[in-house]
N, C-alpha and C. Protein backbone atom coordinates (compact mmCIF):
# COMPACT_ATOMS: atom_id res chain seq x y z
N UNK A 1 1.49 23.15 14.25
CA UNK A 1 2.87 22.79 14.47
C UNK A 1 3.17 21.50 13.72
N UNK A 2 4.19 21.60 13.07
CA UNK A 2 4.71 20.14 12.04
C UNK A 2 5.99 19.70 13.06
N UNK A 3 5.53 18.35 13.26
CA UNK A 3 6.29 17.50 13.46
C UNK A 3 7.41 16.23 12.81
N UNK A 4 8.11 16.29 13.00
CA UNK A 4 8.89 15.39 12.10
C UNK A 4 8.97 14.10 12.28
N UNK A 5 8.80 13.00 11.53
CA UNK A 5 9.07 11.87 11.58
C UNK A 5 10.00 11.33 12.12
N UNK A 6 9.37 10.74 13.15
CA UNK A 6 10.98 10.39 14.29
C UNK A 6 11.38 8.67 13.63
N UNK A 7 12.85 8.24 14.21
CA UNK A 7 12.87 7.01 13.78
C UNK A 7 13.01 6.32 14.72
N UNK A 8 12.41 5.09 14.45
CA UNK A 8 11.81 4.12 15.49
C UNK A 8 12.94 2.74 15.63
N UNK A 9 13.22 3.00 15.11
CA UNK A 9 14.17 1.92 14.51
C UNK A 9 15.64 1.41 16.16
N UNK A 10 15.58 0.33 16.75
CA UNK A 10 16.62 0.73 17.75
C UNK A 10 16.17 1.24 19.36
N UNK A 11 14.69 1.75 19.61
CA UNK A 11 14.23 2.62 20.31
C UNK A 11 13.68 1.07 21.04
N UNK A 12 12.66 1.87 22.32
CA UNK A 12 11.35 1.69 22.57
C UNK A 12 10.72 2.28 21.53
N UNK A 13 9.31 1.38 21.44
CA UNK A 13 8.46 2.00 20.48
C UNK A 13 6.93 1.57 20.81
N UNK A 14 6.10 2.51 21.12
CA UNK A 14 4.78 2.48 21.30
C UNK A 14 3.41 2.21 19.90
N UNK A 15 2.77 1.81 20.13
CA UNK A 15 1.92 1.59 19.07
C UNK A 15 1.51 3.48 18.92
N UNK A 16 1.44 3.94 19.75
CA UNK A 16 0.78 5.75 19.73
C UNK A 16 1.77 6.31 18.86
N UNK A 17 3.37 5.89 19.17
CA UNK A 17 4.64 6.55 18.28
C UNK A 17 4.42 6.07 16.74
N UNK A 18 4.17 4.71 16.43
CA UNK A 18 4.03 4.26 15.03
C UNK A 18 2.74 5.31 14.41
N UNK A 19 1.80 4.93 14.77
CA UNK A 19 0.56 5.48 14.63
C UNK A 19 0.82 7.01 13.95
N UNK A 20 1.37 8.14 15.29
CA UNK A 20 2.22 9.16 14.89
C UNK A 20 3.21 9.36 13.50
N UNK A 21 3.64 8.62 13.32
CA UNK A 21 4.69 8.27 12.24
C UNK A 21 3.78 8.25 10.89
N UNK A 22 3.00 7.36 11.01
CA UNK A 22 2.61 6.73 10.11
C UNK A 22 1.02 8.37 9.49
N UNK A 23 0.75 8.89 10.55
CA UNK A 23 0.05 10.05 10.32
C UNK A 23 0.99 11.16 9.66
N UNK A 24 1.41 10.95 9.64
CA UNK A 24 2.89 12.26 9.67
C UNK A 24 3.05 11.68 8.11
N UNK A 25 3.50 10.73 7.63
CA UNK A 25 4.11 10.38 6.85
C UNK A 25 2.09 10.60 5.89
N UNK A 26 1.60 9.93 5.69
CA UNK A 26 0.01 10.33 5.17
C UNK A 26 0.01 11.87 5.26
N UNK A 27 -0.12 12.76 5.55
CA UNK A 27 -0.31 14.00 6.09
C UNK A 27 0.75 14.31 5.09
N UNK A 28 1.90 14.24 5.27
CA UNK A 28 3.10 14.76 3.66
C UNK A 28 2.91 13.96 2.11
N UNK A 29 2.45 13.48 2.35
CA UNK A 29 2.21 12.44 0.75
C UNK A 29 0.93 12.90 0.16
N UNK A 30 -0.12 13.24 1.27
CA UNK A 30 -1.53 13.33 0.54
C UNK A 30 -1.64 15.02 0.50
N UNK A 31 -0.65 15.64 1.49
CA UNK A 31 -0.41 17.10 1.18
C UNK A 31 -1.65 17.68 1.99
N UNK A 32 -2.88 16.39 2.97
CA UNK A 32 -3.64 17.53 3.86
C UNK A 32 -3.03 17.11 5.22
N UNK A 33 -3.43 18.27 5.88
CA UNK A 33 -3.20 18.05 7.61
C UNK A 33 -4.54 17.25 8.12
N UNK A 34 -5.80 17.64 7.66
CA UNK A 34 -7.11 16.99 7.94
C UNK A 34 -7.64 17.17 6.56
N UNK A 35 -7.91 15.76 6.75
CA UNK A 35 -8.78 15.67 5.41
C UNK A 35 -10.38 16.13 5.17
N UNK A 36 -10.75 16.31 4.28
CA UNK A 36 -12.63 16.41 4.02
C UNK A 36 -13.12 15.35 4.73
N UNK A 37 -14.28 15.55 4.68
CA UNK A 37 -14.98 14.51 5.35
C UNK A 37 -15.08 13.48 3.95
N UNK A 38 -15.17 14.12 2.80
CA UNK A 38 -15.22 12.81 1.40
C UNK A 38 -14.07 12.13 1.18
N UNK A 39 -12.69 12.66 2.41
CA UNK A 39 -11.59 11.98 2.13
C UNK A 39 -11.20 11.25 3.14
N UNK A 40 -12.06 11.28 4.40
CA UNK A 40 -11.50 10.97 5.60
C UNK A 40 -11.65 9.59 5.89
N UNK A 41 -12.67 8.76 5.38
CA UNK A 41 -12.25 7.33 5.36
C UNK A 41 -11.37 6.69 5.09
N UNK A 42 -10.99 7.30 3.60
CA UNK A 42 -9.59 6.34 2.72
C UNK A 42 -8.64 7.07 3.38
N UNK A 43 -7.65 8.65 4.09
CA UNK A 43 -7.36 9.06 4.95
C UNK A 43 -6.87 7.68 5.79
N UNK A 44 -8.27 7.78 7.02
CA UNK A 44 -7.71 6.95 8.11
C UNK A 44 -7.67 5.50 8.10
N UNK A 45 -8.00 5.23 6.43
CA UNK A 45 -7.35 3.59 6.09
C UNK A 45 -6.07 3.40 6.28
N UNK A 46 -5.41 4.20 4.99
CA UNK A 46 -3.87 4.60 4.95
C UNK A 46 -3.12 5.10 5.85
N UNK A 47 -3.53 5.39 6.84
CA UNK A 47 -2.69 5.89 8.42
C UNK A 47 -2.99 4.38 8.78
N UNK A 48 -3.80 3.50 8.83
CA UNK A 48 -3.42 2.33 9.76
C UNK A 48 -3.07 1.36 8.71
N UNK A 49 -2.79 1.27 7.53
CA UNK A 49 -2.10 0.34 7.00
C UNK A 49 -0.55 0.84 6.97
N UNK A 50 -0.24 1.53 7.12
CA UNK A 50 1.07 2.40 6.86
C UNK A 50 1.88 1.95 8.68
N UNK A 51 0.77 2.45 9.20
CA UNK A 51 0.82 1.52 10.95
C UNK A 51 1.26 0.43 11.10
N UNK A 52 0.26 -0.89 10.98
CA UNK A 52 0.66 -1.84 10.97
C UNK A 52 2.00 -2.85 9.72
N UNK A 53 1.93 -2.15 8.41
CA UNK A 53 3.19 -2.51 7.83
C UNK A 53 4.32 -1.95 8.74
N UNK A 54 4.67 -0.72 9.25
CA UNK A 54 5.50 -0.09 10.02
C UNK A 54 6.08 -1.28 11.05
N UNK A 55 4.58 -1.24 12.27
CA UNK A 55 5.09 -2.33 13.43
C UNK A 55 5.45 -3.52 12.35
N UNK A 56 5.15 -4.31 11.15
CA UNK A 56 5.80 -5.67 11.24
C UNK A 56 7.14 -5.32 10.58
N UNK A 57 7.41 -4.35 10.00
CA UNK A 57 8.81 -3.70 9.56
C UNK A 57 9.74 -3.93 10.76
N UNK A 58 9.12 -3.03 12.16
CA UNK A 58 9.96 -2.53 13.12
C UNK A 58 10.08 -4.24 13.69
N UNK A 59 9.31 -5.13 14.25
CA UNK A 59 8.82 -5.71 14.52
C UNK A 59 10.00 -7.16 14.19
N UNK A 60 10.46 -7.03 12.71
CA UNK A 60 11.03 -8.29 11.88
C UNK A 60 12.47 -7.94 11.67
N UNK A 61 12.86 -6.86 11.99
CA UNK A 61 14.16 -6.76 11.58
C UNK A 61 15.31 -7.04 12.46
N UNK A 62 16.46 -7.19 12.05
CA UNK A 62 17.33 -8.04 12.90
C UNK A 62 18.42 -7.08 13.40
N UNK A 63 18.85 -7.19 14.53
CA UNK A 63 19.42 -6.13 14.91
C UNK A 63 21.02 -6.37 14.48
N UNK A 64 21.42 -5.11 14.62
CA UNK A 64 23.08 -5.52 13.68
C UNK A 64 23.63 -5.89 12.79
N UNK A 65 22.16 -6.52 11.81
CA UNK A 65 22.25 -6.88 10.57
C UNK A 65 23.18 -5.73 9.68
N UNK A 66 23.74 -6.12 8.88
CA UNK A 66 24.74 -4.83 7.39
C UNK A 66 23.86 -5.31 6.33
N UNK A 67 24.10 -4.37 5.39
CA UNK A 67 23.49 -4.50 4.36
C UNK A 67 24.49 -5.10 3.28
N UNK A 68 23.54 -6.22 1.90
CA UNK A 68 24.49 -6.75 1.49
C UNK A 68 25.11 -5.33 0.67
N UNK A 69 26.09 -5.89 0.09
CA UNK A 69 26.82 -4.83 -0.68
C UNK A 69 27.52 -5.73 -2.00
């Protein structure tokens, strides 16, 4: 079952939901659902760097902010 990238943005947000996200988003870019075992280290690097950039994304942004234009 494929799940879609929910947005976090505005919400509650759990470290399990980022995590999710951030698998989801790896999983469409690298084109596997589970990787080899010769891929599964660099794999579950890039799910937790993708993680933690995410939380300081979600983390730093200002609410109500507009964009300049």
């Amino acid at each position: 079952m494929c799940r879609s990238i929910k947005t976090l943005r505005g919400t509650e947000f759990s470290d399990e939901e980022i995590s999710a996200a951030a698998l989801q988003f790896v999983r469409k870019v690298s084109g596997y659902r589970k990787p080899s075992k010769a891929n599964e280290e660099v794999f579950d690097a890039a799910v937790d760097e993708i993680a933690d950039a995410s939380k300081r994304l979600l983390d730093s942004l200002v609410a109500g902010s507009k964009r300049a234009g």
